[in-house]
Protein backbone atom coordinates (compact mmCIF):
# COMPACT_ATOMS: atom_id res chain seq x y z
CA UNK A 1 25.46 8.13 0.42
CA UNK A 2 25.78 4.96 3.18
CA UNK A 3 28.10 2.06 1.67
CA UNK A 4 26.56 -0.72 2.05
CA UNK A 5 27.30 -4.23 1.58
CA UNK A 6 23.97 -5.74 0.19
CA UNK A 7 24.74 -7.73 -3.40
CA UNK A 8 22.93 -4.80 -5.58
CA UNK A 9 25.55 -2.18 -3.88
CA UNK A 10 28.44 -4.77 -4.75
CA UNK A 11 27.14 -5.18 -8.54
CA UNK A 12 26.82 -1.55 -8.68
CA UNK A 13 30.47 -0.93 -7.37
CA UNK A 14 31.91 -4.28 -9.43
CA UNK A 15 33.00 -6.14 -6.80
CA UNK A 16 30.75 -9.13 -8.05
CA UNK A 17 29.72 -10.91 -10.93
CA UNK A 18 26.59 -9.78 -12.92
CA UNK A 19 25.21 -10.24 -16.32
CA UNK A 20 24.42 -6.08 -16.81
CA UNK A 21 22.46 -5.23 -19.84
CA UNK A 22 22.05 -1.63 -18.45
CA UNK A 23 24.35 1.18 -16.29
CA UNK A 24 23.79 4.53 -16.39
CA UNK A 25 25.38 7.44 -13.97
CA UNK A 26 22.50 6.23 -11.59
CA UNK A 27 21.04 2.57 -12.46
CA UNK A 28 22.12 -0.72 -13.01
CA UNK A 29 19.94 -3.19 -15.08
CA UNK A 30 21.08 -7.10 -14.96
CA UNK A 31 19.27 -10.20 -15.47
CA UNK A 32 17.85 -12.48 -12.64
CA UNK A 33 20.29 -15.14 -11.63
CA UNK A 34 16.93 -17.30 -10.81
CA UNK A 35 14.67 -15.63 -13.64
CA UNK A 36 10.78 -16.48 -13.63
CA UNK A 37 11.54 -16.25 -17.60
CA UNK A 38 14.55 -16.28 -19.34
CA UNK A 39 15.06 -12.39 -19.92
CA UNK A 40 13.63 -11.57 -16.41
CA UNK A 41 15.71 -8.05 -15.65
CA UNK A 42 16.43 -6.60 -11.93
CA UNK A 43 17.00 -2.92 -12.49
CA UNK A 44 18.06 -0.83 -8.88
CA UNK A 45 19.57 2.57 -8.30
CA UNK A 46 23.43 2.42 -7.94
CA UNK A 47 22.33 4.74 -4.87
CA UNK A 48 21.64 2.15 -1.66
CA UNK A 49 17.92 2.91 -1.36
CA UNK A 50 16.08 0.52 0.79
CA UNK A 51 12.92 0.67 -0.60
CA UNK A 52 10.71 2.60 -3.25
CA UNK A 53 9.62 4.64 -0.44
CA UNK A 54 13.44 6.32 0.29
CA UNK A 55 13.77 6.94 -3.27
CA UNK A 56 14.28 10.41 -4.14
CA UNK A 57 12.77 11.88 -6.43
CA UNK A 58 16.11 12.60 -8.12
CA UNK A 59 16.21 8.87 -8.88
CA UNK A 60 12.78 8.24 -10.05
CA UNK A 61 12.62 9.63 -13.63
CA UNK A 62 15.91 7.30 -14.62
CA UNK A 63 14.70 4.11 -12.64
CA UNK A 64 11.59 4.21 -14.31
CA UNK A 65 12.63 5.57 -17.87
CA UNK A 66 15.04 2.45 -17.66
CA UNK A 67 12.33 0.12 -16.76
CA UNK A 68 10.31 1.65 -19.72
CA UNK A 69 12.95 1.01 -22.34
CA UNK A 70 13.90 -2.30 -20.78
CA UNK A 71 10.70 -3.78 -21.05
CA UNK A 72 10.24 -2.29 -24.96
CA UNK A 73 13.30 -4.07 -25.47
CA UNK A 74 12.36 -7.48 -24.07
CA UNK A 75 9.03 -7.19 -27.11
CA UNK A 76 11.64 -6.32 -29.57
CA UNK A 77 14.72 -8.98 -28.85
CA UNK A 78 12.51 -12.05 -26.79
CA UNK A 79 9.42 -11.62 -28.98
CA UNK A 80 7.82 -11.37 -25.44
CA UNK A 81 3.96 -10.26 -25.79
CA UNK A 82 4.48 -7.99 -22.93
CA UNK A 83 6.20 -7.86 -19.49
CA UNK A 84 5.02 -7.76 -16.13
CA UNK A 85 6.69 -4.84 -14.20
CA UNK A 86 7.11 -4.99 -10.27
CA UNK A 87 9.00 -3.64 -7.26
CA UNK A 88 8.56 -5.37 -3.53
CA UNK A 89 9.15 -3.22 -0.59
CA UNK A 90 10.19 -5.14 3.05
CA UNK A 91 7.61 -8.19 2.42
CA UNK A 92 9.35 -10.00 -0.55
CA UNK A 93 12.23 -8.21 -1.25
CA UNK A 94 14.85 -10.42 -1.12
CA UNK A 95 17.55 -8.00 -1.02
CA UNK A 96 16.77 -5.00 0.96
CA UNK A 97 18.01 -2.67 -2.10
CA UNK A 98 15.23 -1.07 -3.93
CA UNK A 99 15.00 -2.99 -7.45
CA UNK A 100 12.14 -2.96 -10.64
CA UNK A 101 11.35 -6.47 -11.99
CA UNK A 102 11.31 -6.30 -15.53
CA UNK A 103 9.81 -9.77 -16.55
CA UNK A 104 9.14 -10.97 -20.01
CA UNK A 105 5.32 -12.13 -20.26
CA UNK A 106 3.39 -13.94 -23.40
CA UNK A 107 -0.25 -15.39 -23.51
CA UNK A 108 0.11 -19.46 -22.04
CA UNK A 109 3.21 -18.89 -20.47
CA UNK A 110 1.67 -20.18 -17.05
CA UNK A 111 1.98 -17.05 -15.11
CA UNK A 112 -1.31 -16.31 -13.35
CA UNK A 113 -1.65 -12.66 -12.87
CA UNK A 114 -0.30 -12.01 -9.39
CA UNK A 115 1.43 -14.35 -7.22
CA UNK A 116 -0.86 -14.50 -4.53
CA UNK A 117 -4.66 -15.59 -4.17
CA UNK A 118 -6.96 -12.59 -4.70
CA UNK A 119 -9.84 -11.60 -2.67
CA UNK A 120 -12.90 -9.81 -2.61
CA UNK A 121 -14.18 -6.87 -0.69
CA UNK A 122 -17.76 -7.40 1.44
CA UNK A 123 -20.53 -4.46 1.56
CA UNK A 124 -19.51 -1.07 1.56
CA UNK A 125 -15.58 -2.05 2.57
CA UNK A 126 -14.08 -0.29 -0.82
CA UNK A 127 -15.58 2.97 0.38
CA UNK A 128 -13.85 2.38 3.45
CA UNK A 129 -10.64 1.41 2.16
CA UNK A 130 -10.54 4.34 -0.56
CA UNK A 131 -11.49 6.83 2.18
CA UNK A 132 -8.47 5.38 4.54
CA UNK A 133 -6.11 5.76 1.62
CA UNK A 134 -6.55 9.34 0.51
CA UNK A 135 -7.30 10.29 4.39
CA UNK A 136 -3.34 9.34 4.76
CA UNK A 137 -2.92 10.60 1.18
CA UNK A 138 -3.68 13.68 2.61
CA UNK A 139 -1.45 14.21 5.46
CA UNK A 140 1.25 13.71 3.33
CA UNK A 141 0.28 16.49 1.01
CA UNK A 142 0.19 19.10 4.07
């Protein structure tokens, strides 16, 4: 397991200040420091994984159990409606550490579904796109 010296690993290890709601033997749940809503959680393996595509598979069932209970408890102690649940990987991942957004969500709070503008496909592109995706879904089965 590399040391690293990326903020999650220093959280993890103690060395600086966090507001942890969360540690287990292999997570650490805290809130955001610049939350999108108050109650917005950053959960990451206490493992340095870069993204969610390192992760092993050891690590998956307790980062996302955590996320699931988490986000039950934001409904039960914010009164949030629901959360939205995310996890960048290189392109807006502000700390190259692997980490689940947990963010408390309710109708009119101003958030408009994604970040980012959406877009349509033209004739016949989905079937492309679908067949590109399990093509390389593929390889990585054999």
């Amino acid at each position: 397991m590399p040391v690293t010296d990326d903020v999650f690993c220093q959280i993890g290890r103690g060395e600086l200040d966090a507001t942890v709601i969360l540690r287990t033997d292999e997570v650490i749940a805290f809130l955001d420091h610049r939350p999108v809503f108050k109650g917005h959680v950053l959960i990451a393996p206490l493992q340095h994984v870069d993204t969610l595509l390192e992760l092993p598979q050891s690590l998956m069932q307790p980062l996302l159990t955590s996320a699931q209970h988490i986000a039950r408890a934001l409904l039960d102690a914010l009164g949030a409606q629901g959360t939205f649940v995310a996890i960048n990987n290189v392109v807006s991942q502000s700390v190259p550490h692997l980490h689940i957004h947990v963010v408390p969500r309710s109708r009119g709070d101003g958030l408009r579904g994604f970040f980012w503008p959406r877009t349509r496909y033209g004739a016949g592109e989905m079937e492309d796109y679908a067949a590109k995706i399990k093509k390389a879904l593929s390889y990585q089965r054999d």
